[in-house]
C-alpha atoms as a PDB file:
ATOM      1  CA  UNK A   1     -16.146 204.761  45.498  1.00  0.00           C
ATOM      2  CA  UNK A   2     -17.374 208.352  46.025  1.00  0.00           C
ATOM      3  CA  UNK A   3     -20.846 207.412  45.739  1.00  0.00           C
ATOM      4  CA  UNK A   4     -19.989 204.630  48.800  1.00  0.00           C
ATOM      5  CA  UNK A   5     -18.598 206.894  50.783  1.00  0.00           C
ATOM      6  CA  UNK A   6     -21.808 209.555  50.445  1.00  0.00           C
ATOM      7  CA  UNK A   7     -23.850 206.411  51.830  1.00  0.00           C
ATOM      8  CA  UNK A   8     -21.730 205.743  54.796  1.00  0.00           C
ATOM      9  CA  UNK A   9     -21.965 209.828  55.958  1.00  0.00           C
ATOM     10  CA  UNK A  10     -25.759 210.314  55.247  1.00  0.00           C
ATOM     11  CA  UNK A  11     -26.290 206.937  57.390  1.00  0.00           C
ATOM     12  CA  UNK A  12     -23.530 208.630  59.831  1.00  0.00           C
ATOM     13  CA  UNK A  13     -25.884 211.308  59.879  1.00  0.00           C
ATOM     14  CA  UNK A  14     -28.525 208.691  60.888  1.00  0.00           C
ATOM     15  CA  UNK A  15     -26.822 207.284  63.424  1.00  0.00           C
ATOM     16  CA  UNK A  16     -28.181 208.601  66.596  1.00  0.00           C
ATOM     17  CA  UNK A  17     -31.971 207.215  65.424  1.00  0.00           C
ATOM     18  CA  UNK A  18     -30.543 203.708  64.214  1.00  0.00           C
ATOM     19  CA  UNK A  19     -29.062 203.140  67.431  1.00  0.00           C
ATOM     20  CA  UNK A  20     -31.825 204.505  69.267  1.00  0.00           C
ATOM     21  CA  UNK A  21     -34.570 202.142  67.027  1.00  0.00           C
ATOM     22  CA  UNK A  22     -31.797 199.067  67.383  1.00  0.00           C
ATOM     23  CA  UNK A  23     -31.612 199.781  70.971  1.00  0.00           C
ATOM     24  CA  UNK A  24     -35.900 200.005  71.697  1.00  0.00           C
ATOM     25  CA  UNK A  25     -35.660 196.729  69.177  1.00  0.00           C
ATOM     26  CA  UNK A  26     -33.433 194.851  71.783  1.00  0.00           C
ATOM     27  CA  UNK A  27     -35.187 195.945  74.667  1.00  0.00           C
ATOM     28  CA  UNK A  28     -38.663 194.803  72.819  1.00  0.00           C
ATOM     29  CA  UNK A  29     -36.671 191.636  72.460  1.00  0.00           C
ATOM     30  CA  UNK A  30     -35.873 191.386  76.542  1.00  0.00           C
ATOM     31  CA  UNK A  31     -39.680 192.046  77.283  1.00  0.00           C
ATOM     32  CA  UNK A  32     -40.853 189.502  74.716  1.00  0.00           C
ATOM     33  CA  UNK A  33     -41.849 186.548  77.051  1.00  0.00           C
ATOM     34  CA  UNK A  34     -43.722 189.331  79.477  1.00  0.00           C
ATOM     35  CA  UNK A  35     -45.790 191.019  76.636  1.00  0.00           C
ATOM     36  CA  UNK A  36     -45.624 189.009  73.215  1.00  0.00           C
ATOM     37  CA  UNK A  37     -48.054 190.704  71.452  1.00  0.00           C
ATOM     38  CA  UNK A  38     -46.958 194.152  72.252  1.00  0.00           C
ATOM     39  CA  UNK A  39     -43.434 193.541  71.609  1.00  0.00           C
ATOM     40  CA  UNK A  40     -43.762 191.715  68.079  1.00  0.00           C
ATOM     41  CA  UNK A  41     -45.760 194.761  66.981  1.00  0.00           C
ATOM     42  CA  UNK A  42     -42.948 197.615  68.376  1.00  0.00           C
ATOM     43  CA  UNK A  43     -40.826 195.042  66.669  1.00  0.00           C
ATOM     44  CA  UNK A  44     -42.140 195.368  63.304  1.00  0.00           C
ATOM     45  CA  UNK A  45     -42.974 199.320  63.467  1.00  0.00           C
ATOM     46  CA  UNK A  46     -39.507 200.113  64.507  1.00  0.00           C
ATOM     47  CA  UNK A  47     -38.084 197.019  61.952  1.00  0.00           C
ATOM     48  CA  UNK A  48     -40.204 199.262  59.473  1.00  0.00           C
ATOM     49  CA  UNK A  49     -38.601 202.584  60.434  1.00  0.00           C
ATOM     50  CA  UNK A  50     -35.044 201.061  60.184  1.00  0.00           C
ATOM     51  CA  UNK A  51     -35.887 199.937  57.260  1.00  0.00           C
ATOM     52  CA  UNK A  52     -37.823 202.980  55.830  1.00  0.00           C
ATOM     53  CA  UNK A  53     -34.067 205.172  56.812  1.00  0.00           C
ATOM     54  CA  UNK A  54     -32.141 202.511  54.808  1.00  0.00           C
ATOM     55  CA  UNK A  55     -34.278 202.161  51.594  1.00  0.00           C
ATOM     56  CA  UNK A  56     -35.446 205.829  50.996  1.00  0.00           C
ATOM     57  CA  UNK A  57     -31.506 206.757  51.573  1.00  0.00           C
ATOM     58  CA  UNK A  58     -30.665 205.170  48.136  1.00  0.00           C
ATOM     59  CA  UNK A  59     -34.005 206.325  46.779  1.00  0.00           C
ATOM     60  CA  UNK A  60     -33.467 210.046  47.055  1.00  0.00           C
ATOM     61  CA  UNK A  61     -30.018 209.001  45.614  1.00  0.00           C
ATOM     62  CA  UNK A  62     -31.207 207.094  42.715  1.00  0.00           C
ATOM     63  CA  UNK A  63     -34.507 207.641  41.470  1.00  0.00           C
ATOM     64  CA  UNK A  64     -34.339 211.588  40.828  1.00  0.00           C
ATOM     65  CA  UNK A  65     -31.681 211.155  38.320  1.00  0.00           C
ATOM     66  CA  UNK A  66     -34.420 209.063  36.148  1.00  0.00           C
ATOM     67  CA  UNK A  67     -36.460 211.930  35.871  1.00  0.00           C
ATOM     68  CA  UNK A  68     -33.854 214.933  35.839  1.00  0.00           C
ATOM     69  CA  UNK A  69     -32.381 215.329  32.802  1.00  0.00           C
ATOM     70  CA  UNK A  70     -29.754 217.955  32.183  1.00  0.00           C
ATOM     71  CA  UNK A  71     -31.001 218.832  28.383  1.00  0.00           C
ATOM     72  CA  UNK A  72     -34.579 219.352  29.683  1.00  0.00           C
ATOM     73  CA  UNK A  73     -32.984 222.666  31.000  1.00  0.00           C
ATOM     74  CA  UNK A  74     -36.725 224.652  30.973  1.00  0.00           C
ATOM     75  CA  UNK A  75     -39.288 222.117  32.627  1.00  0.00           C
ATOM     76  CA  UNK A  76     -36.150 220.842  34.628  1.00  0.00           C
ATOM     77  CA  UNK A  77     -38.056 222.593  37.913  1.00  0.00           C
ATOM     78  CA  UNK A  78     -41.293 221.581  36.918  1.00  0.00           C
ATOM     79  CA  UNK A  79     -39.810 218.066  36.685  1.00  0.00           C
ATOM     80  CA  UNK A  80     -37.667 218.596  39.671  1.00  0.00           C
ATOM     81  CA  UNK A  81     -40.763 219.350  41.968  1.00  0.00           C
ATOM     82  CA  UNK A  82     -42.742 217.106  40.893  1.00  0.00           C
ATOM     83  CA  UNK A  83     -40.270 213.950  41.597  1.00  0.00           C
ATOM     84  CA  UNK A  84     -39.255 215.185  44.983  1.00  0.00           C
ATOM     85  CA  UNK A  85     -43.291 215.814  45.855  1.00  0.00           C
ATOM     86  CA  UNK A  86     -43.958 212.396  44.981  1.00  0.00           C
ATOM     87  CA  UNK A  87     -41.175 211.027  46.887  1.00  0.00           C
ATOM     88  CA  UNK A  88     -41.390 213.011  50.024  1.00  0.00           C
ATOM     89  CA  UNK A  89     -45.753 211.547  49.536  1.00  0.00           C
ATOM     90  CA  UNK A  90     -44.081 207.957  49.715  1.00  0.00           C
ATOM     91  CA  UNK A  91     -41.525 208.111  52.183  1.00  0.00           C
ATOM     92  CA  UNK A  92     -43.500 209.915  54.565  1.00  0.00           C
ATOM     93  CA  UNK A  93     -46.650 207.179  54.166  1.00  0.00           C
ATOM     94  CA  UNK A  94     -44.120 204.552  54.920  1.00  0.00           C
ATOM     95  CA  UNK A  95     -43.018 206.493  57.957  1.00  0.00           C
ATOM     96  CA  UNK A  96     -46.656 207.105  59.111  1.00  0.00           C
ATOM     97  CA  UNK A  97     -47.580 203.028  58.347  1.00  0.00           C
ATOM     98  CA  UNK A  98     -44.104 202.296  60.600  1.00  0.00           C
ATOM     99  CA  UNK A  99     -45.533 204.694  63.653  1.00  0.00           C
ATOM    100  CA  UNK A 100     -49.125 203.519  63.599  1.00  0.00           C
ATOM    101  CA  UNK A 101     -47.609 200.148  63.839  1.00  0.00           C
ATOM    102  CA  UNK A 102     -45.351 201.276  66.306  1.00  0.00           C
ATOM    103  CA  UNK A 103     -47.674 202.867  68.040  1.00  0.00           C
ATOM    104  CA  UNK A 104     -50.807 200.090  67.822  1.00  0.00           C
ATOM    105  CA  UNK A 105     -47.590 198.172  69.693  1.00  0.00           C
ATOM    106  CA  UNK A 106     -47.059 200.862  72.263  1.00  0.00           C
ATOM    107  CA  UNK A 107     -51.345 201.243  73.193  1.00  0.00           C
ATOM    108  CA  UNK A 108     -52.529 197.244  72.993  1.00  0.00           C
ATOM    109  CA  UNK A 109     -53.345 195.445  75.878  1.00  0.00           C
ATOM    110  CA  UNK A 110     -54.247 198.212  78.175  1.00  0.00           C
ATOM    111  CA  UNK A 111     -56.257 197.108  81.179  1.00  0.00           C
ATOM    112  CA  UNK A 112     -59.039 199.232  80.886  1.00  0.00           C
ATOM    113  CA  UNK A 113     -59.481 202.215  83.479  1.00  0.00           C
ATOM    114  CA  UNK A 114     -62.426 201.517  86.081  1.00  0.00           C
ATOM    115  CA  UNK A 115     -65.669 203.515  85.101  1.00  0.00           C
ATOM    116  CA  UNK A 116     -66.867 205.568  87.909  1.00  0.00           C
ATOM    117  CA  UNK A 117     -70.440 206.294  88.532  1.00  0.00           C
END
């Protein structure tokens, strides 16, 4: 029950993105018929953020305890850093796959600028 409570403040904590990535996701959703292409890939970048802020919530949660063992008192920081530098690598890849998406949405389709002579 603790540990379910924890959740629901760090996604509190989250709350001001989530709305702001579910609001962006309706809009893309309202535009869809006017720019299809543009707004499946916004879609799926912010889909992946949303997602990225869900999953790696539980992962910080879960997945050092694997590694970080009370009785391995002197490599404990050795350990420590190396799990958190491994997962801070991962989440922020996902995050930078989820903007370029984003962001491939945001710049596609462009009518290109006249060239003057």
């Amino acid at each position: 029950m603790v540990k379910l409570s924890q959740y629901f403040w760090n996604l509190v904590e989250q709350l001001p993105s989530l709305l702001t990535m579910l609001g962006c996701i309706v809009f893309a959703f309202i535009r869809w018929k006017r720019h299809p292409k543009v707004s499946l890939m916004v879609v799926l970048g912010l889909g992946l953020l949303l997602l990225h802020v869900i999953v790696f919530l539980f992962v910080y949660d879960l997945i050092p305890p694997l590694f970080i063992r009370p009785e391995n008192y002197l490599t404990n920081a050795t350990i420590r850093r190396n799990v958190f530098l491994v997962l801070g690598l991962m989440s922020n890849t996902v995050a930078a796959v989820a903007y370029g998406v984003l962001l491939a949405g945001v710049f596609m389709q462009r009518p290109r600028a006249p060239q003057f002579e």
